[in-house]
N, C-alpha and C. Protein backbone atom coordinates (compact mmCIF):
# COMPACT_ATOMS: atom_id res chain seq x y z
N UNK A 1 9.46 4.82 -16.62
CA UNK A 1 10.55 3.90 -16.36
C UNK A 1 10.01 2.69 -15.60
N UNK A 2 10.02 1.60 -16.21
CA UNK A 2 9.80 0.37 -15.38
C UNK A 2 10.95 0.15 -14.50
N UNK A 3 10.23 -0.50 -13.14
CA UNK A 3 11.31 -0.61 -11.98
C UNK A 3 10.79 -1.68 -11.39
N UNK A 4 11.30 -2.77 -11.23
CA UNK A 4 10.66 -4.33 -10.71
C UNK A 4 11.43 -4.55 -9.02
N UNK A 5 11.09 -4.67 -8.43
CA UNK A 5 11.20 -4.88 -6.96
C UNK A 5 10.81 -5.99 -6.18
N UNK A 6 11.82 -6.55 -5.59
CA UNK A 6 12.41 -8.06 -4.61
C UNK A 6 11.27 -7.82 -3.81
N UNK A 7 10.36 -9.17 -3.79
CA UNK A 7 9.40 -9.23 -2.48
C UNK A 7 10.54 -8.65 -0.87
N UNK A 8 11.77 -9.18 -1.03
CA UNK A 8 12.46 -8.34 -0.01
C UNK A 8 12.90 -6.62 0.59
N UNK A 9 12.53 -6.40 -1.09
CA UNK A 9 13.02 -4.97 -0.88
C UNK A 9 11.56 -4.59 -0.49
N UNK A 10 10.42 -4.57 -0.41
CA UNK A 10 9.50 -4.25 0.46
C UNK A 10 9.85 -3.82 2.14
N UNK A 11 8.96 -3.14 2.61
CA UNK A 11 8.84 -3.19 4.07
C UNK A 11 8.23 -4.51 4.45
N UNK A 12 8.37 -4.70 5.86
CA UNK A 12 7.38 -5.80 6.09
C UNK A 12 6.04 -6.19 5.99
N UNK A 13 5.32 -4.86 6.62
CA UNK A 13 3.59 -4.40 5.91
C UNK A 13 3.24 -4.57 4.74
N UNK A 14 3.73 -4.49 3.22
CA UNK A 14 3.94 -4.27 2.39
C UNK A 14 4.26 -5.86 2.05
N UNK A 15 5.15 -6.54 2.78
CA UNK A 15 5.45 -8.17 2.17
C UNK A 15 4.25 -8.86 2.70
N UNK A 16 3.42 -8.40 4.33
CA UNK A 16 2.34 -8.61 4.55
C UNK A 16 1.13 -9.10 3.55
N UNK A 17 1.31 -7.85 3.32
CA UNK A 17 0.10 -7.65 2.13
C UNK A 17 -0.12 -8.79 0.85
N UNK A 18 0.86 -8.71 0.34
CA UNK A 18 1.33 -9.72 -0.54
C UNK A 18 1.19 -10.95 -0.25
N UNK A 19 1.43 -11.09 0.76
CA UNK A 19 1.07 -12.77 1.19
C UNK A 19 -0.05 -12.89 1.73
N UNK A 20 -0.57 -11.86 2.18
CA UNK A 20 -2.57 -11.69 2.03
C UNK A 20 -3.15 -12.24 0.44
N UNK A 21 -2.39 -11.18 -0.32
CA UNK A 21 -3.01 -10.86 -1.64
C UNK A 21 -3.25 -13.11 -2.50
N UNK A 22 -1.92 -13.53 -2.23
CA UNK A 22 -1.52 -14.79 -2.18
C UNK A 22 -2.70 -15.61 -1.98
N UNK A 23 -2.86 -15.19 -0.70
CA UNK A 23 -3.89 -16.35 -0.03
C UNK A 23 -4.97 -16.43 -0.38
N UNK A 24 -5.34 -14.75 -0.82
CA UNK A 24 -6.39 -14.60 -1.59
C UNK A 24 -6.88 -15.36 -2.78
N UNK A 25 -5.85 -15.36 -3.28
CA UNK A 25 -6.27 -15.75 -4.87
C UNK A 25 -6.77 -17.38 -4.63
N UNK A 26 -6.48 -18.01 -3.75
CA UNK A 26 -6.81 -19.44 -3.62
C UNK A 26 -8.43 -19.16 -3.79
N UNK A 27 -9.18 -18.18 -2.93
CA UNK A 27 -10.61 -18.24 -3.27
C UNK A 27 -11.07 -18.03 -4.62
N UNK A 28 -10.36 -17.37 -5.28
CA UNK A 28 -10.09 -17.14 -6.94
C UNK A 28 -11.22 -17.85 -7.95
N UNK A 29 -12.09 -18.00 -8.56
CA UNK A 29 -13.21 -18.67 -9.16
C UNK A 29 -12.54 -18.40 -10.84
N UNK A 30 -11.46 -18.62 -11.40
CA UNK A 30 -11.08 -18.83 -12.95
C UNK A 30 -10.95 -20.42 -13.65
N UNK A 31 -12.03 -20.61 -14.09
CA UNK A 31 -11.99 -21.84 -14.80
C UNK A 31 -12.07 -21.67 -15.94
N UNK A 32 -11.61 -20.53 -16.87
CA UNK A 32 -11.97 -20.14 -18.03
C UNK A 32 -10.30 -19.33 -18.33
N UNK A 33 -9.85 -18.93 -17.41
CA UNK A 33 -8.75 -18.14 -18.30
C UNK A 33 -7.09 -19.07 -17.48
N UNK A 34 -7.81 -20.01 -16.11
CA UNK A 34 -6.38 -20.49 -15.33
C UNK A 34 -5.70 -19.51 -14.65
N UNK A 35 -6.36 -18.37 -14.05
CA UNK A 35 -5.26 -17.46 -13.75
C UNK A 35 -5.98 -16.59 -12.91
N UNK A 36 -5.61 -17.30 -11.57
CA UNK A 36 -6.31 -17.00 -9.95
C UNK A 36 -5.73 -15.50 -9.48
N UNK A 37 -6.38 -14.87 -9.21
CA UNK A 37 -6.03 -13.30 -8.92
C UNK A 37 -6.28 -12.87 -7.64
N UNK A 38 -5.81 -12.55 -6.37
CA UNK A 38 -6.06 -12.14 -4.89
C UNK A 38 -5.87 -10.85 -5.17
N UNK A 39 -6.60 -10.25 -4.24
CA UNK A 39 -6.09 -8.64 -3.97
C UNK A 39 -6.26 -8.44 -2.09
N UNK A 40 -5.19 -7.66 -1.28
CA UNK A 40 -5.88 -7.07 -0.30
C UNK A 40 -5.46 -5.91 0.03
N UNK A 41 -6.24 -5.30 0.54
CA UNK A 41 -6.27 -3.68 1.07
C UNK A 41 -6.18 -3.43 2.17
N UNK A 42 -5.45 -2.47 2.38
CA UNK A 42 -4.78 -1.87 3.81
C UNK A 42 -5.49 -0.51 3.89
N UNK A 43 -6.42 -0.24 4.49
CA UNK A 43 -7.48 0.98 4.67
C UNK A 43 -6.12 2.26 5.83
N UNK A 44 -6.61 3.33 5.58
CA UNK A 44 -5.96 4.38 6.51
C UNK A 44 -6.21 4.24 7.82
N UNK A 45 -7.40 3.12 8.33
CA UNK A 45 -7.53 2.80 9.87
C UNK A 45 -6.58 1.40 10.37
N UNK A 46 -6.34 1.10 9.11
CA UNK A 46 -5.40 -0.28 9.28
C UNK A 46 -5.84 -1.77 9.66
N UNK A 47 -7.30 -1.07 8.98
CA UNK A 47 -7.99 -2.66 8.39
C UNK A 47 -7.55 -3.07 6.88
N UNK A 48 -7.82 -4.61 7.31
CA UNK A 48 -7.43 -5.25 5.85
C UNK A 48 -8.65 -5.61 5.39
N UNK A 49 -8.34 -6.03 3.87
CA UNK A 49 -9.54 -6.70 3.20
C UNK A 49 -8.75 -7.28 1.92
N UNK A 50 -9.75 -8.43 1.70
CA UNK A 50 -9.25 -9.35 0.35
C UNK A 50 -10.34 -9.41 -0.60
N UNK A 51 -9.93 -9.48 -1.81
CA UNK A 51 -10.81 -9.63 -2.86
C UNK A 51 -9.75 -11.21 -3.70
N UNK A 52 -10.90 -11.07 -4.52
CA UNK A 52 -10.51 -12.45 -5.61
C UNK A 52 -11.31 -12.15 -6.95
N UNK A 53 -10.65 -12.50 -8.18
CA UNK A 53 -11.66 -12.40 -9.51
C UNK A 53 -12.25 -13.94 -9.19
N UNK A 54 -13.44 -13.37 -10.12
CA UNK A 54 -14.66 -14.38 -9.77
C UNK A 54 -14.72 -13.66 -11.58
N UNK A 55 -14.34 -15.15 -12.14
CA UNK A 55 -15.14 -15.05 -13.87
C UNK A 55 -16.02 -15.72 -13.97
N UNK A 56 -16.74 -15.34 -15.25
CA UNK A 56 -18.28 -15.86 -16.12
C UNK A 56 -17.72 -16.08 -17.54
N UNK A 57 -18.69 -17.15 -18.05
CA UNK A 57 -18.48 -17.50 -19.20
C UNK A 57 -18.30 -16.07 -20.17
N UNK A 58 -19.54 -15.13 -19.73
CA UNK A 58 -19.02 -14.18 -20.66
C UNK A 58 -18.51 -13.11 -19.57
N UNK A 59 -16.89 -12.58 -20.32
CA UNK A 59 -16.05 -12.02 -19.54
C UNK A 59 -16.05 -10.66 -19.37
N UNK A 60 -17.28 -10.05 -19.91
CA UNK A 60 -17.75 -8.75 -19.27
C UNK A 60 -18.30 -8.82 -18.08
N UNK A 61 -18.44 -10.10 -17.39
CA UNK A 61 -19.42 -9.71 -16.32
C UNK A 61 -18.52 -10.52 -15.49
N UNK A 62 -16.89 -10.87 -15.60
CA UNK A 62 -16.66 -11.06 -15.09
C UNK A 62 -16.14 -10.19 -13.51
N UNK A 63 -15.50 -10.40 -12.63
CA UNK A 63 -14.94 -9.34 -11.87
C UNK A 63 -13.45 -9.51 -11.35
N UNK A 64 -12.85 -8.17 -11.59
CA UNK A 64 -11.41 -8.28 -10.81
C UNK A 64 -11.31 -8.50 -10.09
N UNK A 65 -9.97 -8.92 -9.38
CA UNK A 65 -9.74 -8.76 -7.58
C UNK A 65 -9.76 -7.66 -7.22
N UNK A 66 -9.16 -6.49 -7.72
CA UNK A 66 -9.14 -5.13 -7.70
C UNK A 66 -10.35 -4.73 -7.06
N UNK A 67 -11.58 -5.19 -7.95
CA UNK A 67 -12.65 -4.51 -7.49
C UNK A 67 -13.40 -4.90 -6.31
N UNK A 68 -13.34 -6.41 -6.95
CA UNK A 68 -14.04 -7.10 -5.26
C UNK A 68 -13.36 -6.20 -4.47
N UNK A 69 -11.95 -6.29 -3.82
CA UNK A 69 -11.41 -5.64 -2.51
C UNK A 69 -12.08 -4.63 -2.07
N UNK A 70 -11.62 -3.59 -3.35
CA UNK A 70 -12.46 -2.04 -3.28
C UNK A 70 -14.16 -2.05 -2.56
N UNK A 71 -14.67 -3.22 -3.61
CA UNK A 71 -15.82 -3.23 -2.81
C UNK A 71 -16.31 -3.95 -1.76
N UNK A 72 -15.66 -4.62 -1.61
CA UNK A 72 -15.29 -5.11 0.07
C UNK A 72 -15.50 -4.15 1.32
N UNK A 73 -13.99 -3.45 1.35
CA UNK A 73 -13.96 -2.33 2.02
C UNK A 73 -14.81 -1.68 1.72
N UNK A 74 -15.75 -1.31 0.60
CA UNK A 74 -16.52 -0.03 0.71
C UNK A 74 -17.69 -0.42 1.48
N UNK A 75 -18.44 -1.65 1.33
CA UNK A 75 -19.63 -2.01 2.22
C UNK A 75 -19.29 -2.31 3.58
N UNK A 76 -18.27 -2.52 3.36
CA UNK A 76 -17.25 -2.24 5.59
C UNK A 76 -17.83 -0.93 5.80
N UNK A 77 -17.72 -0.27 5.09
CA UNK A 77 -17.57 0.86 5.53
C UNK A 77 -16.13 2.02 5.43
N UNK A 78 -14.75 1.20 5.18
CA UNK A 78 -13.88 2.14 4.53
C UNK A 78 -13.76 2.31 3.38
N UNK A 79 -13.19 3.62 3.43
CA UNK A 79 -13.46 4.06 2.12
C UNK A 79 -11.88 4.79 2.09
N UNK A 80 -11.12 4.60 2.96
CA UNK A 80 -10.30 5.21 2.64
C UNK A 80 -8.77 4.25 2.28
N UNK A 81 -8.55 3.51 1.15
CA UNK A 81 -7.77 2.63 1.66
C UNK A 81 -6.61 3.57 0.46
N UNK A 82 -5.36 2.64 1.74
CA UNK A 82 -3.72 3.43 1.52
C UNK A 82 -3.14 2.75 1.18
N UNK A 83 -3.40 1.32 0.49
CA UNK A 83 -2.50 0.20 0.05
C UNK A 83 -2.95 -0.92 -0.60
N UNK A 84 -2.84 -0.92 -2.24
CA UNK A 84 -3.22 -2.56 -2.47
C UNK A 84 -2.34 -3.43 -2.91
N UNK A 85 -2.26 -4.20 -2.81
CA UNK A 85 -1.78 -5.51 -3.52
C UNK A 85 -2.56 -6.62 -3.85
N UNK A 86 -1.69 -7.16 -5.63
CA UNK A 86 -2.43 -7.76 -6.67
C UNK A 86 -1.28 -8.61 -6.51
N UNK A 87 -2.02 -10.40 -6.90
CA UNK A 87 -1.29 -11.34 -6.65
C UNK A 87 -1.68 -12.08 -7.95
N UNK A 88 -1.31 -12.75 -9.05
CA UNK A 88 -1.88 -13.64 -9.54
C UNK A 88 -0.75 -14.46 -10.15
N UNK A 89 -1.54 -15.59 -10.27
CA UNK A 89 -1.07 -17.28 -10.65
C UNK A 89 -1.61 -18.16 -11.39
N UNK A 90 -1.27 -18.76 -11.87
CA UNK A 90 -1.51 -19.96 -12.94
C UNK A 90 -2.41 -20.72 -13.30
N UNK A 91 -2.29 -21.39 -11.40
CA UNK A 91 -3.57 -22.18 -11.45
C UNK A 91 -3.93 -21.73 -9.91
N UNK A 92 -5.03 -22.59 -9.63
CA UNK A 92 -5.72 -22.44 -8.18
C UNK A 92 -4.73 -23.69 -7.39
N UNK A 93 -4.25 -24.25 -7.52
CA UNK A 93 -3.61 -25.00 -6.51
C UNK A 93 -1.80 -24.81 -6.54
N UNK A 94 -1.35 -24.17 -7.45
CA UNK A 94 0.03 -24.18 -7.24
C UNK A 94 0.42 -22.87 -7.06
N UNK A 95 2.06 -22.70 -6.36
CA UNK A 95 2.98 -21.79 -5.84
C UNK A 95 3.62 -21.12 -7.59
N UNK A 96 3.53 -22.17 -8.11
CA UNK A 96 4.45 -21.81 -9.29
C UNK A 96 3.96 -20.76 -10.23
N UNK A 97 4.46 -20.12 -10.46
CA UNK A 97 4.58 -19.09 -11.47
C UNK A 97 3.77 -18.19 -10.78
N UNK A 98 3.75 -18.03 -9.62
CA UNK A 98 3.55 -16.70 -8.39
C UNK A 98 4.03 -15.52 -9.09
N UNK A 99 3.43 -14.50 -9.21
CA UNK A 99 3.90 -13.04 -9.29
C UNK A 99 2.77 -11.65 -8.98
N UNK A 100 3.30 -10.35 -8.49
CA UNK A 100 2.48 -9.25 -8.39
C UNK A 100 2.14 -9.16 -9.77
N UNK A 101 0.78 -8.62 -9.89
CA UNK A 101 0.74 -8.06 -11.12
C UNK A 101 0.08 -6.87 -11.07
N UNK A 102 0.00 -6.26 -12.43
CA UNK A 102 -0.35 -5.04 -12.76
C UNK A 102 -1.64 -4.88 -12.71
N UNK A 103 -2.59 -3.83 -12.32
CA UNK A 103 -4.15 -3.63 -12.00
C UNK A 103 -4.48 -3.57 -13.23
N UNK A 104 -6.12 -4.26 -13.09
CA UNK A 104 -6.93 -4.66 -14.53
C UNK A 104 -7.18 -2.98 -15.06
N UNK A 105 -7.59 -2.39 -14.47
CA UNK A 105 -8.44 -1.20 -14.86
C UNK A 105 -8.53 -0.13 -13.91
């Protein structure tokens, strides 16, 4: 069952995140597909971390935000994270057409 949910109906931690994930994507490196991707992670010690896709001409070697984060936190040193959020957008400089999205893989 798909179930779509109000950046409001979140907790606050949770709307946190999201506007991490947001800010993220500005570091975002897509000049090939237009479509800037943030991620950040909320570890079980209640550190954060951000990732961003970073593409290549050829798009196998490109990388998710998903993963950057993951591997973010993992060379921190956590490994245990309890929360992500995925942000992506249009372009690298605008608000518009903001939305969560669904994980690459």
């Amino acid at each position: 069952m798909k179930r779509n949910l109000k950046l409001q109906d979140l907790s606050e931690t949770d709307r946190q995140l999201v506007e991490i994930a947001l800010s993220a994507s500005r570091s975002a490196y897509a000049p090939y597909s237009g479509f800037s991707v943030g991620a950040a992670a909320r570890c079980s010690t209640g550190e954060l971390f951000i990732g961003a896709n970073l593409e290549n001409a050829s798009y196998g070697l490109s990388i998710c935000a998903e993963v950057s984060v993951i591997a973010t936190a993992n060379t921190s040193g956590s490994l245990n994270i309890d929360t992500i959020a995925v942000v992506g957008r249009q372009t690298r400089h605008s608000e518009v057409g903001c939305q969560v999205v669904v994980p690459c893989g």
